[in-house]
C-alpha atoms as a PDB file:
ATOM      1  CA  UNK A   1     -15.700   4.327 -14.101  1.00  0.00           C
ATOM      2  CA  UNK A   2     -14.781   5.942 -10.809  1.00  0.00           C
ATOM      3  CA  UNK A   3     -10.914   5.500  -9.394  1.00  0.00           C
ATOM      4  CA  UNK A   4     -11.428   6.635  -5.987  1.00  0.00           C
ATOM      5  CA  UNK A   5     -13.918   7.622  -3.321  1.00  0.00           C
ATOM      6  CA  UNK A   6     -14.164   9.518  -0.470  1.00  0.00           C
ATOM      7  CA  UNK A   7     -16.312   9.230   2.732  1.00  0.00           C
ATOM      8  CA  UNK A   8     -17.490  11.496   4.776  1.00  0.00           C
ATOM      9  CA  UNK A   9     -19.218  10.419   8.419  1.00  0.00           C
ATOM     10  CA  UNK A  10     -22.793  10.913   7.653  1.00  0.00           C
ATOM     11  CA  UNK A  11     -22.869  11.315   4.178  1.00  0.00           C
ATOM     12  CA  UNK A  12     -23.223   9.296   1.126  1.00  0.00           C
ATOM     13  CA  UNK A  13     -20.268   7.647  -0.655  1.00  0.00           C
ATOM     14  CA  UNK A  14     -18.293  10.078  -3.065  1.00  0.00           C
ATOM     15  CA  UNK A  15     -17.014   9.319  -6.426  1.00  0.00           C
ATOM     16  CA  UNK A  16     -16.993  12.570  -8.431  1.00  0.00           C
ATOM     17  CA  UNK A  17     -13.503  13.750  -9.076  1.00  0.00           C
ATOM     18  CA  UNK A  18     -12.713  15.944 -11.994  1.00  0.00           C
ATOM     19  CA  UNK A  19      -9.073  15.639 -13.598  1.00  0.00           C
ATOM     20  CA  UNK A  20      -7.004  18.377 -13.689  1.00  0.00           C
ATOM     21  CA  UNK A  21      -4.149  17.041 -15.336  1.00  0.00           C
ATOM     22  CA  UNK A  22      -2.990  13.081 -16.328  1.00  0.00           C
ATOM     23  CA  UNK A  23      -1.708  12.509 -12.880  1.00  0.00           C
ATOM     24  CA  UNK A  24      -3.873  15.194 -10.717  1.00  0.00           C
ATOM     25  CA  UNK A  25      -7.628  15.050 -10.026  1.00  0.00           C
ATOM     26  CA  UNK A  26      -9.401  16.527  -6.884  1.00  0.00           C
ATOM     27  CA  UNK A  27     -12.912  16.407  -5.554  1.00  0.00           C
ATOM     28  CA  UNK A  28     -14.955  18.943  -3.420  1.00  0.00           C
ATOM     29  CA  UNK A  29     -16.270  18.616   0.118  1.00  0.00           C
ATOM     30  CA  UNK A  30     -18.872  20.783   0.761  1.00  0.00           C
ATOM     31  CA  UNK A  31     -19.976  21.937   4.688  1.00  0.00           C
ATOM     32  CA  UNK A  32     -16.051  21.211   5.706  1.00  0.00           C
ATOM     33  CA  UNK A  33     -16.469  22.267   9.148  1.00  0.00           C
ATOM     34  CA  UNK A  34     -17.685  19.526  10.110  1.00  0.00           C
ATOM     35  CA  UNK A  35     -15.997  17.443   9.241  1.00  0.00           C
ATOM     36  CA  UNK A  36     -13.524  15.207  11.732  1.00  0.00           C
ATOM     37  CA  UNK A  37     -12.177  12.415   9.520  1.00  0.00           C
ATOM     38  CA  UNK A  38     -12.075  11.415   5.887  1.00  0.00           C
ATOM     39  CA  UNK A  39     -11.815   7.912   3.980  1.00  0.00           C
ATOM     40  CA  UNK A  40     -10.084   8.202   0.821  1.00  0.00           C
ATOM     41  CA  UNK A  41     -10.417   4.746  -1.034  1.00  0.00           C
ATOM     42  CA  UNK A  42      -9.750   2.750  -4.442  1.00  0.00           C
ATOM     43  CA  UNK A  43     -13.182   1.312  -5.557  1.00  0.00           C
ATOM     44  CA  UNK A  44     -11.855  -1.539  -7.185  1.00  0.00           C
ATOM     45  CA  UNK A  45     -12.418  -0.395 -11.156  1.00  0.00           C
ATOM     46  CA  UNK A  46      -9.404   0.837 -11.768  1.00  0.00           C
ATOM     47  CA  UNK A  47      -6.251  -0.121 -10.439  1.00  0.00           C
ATOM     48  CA  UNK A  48      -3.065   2.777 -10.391  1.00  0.00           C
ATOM     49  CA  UNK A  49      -0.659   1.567 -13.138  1.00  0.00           C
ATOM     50  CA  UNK A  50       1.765  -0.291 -12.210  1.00  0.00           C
ATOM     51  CA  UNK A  51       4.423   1.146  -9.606  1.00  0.00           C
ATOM     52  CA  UNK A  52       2.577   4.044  -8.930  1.00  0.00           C
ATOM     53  CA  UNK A  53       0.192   5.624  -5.855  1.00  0.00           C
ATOM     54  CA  UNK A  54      -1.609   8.552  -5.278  1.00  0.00           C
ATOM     55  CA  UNK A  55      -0.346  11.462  -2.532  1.00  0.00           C
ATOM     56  CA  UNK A  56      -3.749  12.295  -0.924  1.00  0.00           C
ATOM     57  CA  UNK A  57      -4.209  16.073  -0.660  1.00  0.00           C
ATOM     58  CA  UNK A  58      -6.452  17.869   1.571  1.00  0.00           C
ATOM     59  CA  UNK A  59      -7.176  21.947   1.652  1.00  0.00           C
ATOM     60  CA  UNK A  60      -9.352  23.678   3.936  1.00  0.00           C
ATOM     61  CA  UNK A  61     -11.786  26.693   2.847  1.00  0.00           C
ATOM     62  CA  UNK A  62     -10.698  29.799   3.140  1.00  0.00           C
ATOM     63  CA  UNK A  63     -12.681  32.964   2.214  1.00  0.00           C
ATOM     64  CA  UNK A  64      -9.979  34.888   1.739  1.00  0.00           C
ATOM     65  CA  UNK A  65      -6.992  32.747   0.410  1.00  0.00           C
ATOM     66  CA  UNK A  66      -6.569  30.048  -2.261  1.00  0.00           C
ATOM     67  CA  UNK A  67      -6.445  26.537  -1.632  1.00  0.00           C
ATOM     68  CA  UNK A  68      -3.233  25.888   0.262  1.00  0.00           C
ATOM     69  CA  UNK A  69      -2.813  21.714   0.101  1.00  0.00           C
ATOM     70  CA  UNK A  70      -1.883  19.705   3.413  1.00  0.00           C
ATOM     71  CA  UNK A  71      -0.181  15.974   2.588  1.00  0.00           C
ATOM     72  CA  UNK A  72      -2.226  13.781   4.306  1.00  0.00           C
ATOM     73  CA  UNK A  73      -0.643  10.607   3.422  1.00  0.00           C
ATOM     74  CA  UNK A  74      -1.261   7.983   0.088  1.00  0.00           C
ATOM     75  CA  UNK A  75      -3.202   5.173  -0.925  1.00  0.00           C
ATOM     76  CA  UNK A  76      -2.070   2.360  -3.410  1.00  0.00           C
ATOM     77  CA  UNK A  77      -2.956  -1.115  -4.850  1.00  0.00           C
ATOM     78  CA  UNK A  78      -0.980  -2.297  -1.886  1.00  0.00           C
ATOM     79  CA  UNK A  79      -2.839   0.178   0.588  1.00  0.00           C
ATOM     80  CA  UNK A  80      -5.943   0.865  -1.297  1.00  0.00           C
ATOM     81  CA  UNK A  81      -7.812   2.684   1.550  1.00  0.00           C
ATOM     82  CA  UNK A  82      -7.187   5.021   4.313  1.00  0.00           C
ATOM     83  CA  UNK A  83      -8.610   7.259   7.380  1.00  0.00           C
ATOM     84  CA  UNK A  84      -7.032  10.386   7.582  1.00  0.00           C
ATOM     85  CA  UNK A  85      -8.044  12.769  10.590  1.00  0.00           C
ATOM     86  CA  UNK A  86      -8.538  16.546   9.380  1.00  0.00           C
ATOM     87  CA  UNK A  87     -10.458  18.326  12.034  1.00  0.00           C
ATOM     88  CA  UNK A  88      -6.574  19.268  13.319  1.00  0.00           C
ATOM     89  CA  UNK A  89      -5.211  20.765  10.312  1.00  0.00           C
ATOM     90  CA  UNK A  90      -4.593  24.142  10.359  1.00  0.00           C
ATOM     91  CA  UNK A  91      -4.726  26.635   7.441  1.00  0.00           C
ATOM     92  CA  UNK A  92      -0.594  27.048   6.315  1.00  0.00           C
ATOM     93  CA  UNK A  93      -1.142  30.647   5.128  1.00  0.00           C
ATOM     94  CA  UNK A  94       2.712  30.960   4.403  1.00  0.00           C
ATOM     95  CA  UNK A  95       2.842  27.725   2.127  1.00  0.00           C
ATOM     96  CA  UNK A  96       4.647  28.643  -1.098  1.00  0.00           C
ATOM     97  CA  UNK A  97       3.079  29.388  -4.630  1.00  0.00           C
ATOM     98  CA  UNK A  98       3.617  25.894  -5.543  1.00  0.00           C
ATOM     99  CA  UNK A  99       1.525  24.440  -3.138  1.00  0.00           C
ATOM    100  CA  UNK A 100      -1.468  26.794  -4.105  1.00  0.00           C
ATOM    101  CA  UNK A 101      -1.343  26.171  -7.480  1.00  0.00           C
ATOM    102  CA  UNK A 102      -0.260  22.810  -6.707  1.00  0.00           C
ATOM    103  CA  UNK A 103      -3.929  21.402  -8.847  1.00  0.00           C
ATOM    104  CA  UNK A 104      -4.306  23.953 -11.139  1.00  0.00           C
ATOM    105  CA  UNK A 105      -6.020  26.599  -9.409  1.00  0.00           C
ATOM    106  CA  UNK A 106      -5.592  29.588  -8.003  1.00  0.00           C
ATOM    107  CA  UNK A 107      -9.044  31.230  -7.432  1.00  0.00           C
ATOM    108  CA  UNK A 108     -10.894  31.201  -3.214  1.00  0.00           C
ATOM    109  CA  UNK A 109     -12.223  28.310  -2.497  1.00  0.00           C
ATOM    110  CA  UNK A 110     -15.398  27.899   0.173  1.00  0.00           C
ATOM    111  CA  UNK A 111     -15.254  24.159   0.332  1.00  0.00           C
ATOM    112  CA  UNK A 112     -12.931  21.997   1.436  1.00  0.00           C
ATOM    113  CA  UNK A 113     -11.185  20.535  -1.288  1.00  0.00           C
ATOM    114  CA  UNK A 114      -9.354  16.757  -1.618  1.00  0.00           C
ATOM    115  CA  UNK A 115      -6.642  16.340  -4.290  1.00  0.00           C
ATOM    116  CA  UNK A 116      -5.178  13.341  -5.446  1.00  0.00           C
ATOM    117  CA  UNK A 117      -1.545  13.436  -7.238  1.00  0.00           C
ATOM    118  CA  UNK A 118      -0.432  10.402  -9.440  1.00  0.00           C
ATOM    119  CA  UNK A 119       3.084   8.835  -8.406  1.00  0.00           C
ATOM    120  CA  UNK A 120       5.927   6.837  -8.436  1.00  0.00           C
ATOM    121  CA  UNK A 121       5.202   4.460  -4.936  1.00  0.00           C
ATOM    122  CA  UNK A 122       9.339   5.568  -4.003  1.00  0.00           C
ATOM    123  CA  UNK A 123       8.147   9.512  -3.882  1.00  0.00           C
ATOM    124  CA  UNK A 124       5.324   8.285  -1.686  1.00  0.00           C
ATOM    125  CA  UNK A 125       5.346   9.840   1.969  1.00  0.00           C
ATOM    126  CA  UNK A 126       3.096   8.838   4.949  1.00  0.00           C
ATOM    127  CA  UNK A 127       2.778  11.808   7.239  1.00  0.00           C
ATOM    128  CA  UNK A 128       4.010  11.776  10.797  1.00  0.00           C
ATOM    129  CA  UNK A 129       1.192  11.285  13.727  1.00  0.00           C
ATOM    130  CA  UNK A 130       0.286  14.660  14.324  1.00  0.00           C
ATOM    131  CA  UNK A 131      -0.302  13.945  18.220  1.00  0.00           C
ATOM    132  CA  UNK A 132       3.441  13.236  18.644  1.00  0.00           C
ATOM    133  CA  UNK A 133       3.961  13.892  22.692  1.00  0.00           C
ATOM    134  CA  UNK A 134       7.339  15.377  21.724  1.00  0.00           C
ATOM    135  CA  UNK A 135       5.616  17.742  19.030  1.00  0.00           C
ATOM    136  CA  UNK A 136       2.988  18.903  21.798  1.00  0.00           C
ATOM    137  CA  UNK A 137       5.868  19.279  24.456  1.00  0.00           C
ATOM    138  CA  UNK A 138       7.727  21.809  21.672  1.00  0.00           C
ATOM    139  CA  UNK A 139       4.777  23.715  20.968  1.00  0.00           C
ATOM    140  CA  UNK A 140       3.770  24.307  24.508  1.00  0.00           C
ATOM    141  CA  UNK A 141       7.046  25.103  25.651  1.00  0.00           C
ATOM    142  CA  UNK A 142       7.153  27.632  22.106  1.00  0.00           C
ATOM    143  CA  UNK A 143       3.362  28.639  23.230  1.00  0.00           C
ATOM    144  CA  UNK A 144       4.624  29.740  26.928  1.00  0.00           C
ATOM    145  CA  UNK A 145       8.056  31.264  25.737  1.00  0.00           C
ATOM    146  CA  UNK A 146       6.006  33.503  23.606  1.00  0.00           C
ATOM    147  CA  UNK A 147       3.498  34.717  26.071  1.00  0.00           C
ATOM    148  CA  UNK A 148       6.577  35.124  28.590  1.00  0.00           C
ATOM    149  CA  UNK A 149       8.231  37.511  25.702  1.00  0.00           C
ATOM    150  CA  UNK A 150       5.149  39.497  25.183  1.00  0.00           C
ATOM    151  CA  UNK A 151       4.434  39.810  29.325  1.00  0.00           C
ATOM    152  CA  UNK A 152       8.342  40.907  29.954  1.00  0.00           C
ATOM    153  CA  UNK A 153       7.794  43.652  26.722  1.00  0.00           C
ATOM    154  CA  UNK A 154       5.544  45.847  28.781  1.00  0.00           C
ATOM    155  CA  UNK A 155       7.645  45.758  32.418  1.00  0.00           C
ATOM    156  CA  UNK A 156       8.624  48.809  33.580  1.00  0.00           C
ATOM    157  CA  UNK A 157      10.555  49.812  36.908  1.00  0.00           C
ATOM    158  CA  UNK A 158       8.583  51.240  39.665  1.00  0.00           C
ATOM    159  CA  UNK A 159      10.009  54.514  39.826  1.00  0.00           C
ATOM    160  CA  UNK A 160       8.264  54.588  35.931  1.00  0.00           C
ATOM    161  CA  UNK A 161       4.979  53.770  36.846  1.00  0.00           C
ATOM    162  CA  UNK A 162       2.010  55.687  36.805  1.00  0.00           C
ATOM    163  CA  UNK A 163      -0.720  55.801  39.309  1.00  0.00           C
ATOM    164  CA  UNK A 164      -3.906  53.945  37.782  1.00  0.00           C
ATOM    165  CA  UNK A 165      -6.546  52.923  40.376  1.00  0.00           C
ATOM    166  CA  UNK A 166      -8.477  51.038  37.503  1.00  0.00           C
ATOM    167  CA  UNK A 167      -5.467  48.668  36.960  1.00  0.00           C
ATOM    168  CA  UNK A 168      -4.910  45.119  37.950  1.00  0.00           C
ATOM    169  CA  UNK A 169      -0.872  44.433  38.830  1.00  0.00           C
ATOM    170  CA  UNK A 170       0.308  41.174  39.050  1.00  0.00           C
ATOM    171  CA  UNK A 171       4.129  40.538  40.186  1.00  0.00           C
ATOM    172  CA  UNK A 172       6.240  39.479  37.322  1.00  0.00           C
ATOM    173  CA  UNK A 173       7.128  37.068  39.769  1.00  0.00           C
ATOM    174  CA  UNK A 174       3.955  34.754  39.887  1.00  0.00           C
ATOM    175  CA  UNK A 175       3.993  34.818  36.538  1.00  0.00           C
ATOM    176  CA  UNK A 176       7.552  33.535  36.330  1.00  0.00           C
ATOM    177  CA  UNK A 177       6.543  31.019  38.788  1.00  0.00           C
ATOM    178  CA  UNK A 178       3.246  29.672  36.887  1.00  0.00           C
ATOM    179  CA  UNK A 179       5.593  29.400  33.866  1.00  0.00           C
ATOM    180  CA  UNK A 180       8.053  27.524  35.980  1.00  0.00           C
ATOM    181  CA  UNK A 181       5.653  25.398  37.163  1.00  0.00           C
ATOM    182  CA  UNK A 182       3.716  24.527  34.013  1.00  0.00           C
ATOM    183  CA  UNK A 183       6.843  23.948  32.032  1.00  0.00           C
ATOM    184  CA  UNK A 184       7.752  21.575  34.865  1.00  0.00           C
ATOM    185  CA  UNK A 185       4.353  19.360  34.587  1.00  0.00           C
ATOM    186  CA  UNK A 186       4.622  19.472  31.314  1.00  0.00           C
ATOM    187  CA  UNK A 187       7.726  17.672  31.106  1.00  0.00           C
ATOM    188  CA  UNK A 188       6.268  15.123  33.818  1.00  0.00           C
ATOM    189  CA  UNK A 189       3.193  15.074  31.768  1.00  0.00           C
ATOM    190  CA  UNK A 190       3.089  16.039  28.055  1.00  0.00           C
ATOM    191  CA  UNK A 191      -0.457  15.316  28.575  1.00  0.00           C
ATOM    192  CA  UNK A 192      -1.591  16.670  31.830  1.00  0.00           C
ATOM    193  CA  UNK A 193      -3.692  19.543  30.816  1.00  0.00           C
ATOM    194  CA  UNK A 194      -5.997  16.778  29.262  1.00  0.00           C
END
């Protein structure tokens, strides 16, 4: 009898996990690009034993990497069913060994894969709303203090330059100002660019 199941917008209803170890099974998803949200659900023939939950894992395909598992959040006998949005995970290339061998394997993947880890319901975690405005304010602000570091890395004076009709110049001053002016909105607005 089938523990969990997974559903995919379009597709049918999944129920084939294999077990990789007493407290660890996971379950492919083929064509994972297009994918936008996932339903991971208890189908009602076996309960988790008592004062435990399963950690819902997700990893994207990666050609050249193996699996590197994202927490998406858990599901219990208490919360037996849940939506989790993937289309906005990104690949976490730097992730430790632990995490990619986190299910027992450590070969490429080309399918998304879904993972689903046994535990006690304290160790559960739910995972923080990836839209967070303060979150999207950081990363801008990291996003444009970045590009401002690699613009100021190629300044020279104007005594240094060197004649190049085919060039485009633009005054380290606009661009100072467009930063300026963006970071300004965006503080106004974490949204505006929307």
């Amino acid at each position: 009898m089938a523990m969990f199941g997974v559903i995919v917008s379009g597709r049918l209803v999944q129920t084939e996990f294999q077990q990789i170890s007493p407290i660890q099974c996971v379950t492919t998803i083929n064509d994972a690009d297009n994918i936008n949200h996932i339903v991971v659900f208890l189908t009602g023939a076996v309960p988790f034993p008592e004062g435990t939950g399963g950690q819902v894992y997700f990893s994207w395909p990666d050609p050249n990497a193996p699996p590197n598992w994202q927490l998406l959040g858990y599901i219990s006998n208490q919360k037996p069913s849940a939506i989790f949005k993937v289309s906005s995970l990104k690949k976490l290339e730097e992730m430790g060994d632990y995490t990619n061998m986190m299910f027992g394997q450590s070969h490429i993947v080309h399918n998304a894969q879904l993972g689903i880890a046994i535990e006690p319901l304290i160790n559960l975690q739910e995972v923080p709303q990836q839209n967070n405005v303060e979150s999207n304010l950081t990363f801008a602000q990291k996003m444009l203090e970045s590009f401002m570091n690699y613009i100021l890395s190629y300044t020279i004076t104007q005594a240094n330059m060197v004649r190049d009709p085919t060039a485009t110049y633009v005054p380290l001053s606009t661009v100072q100002n467009w930063y300026t002016n963006f970071e300004r909105r965006l503080r106004q607005n974490p949204n505006f660019w929307k």
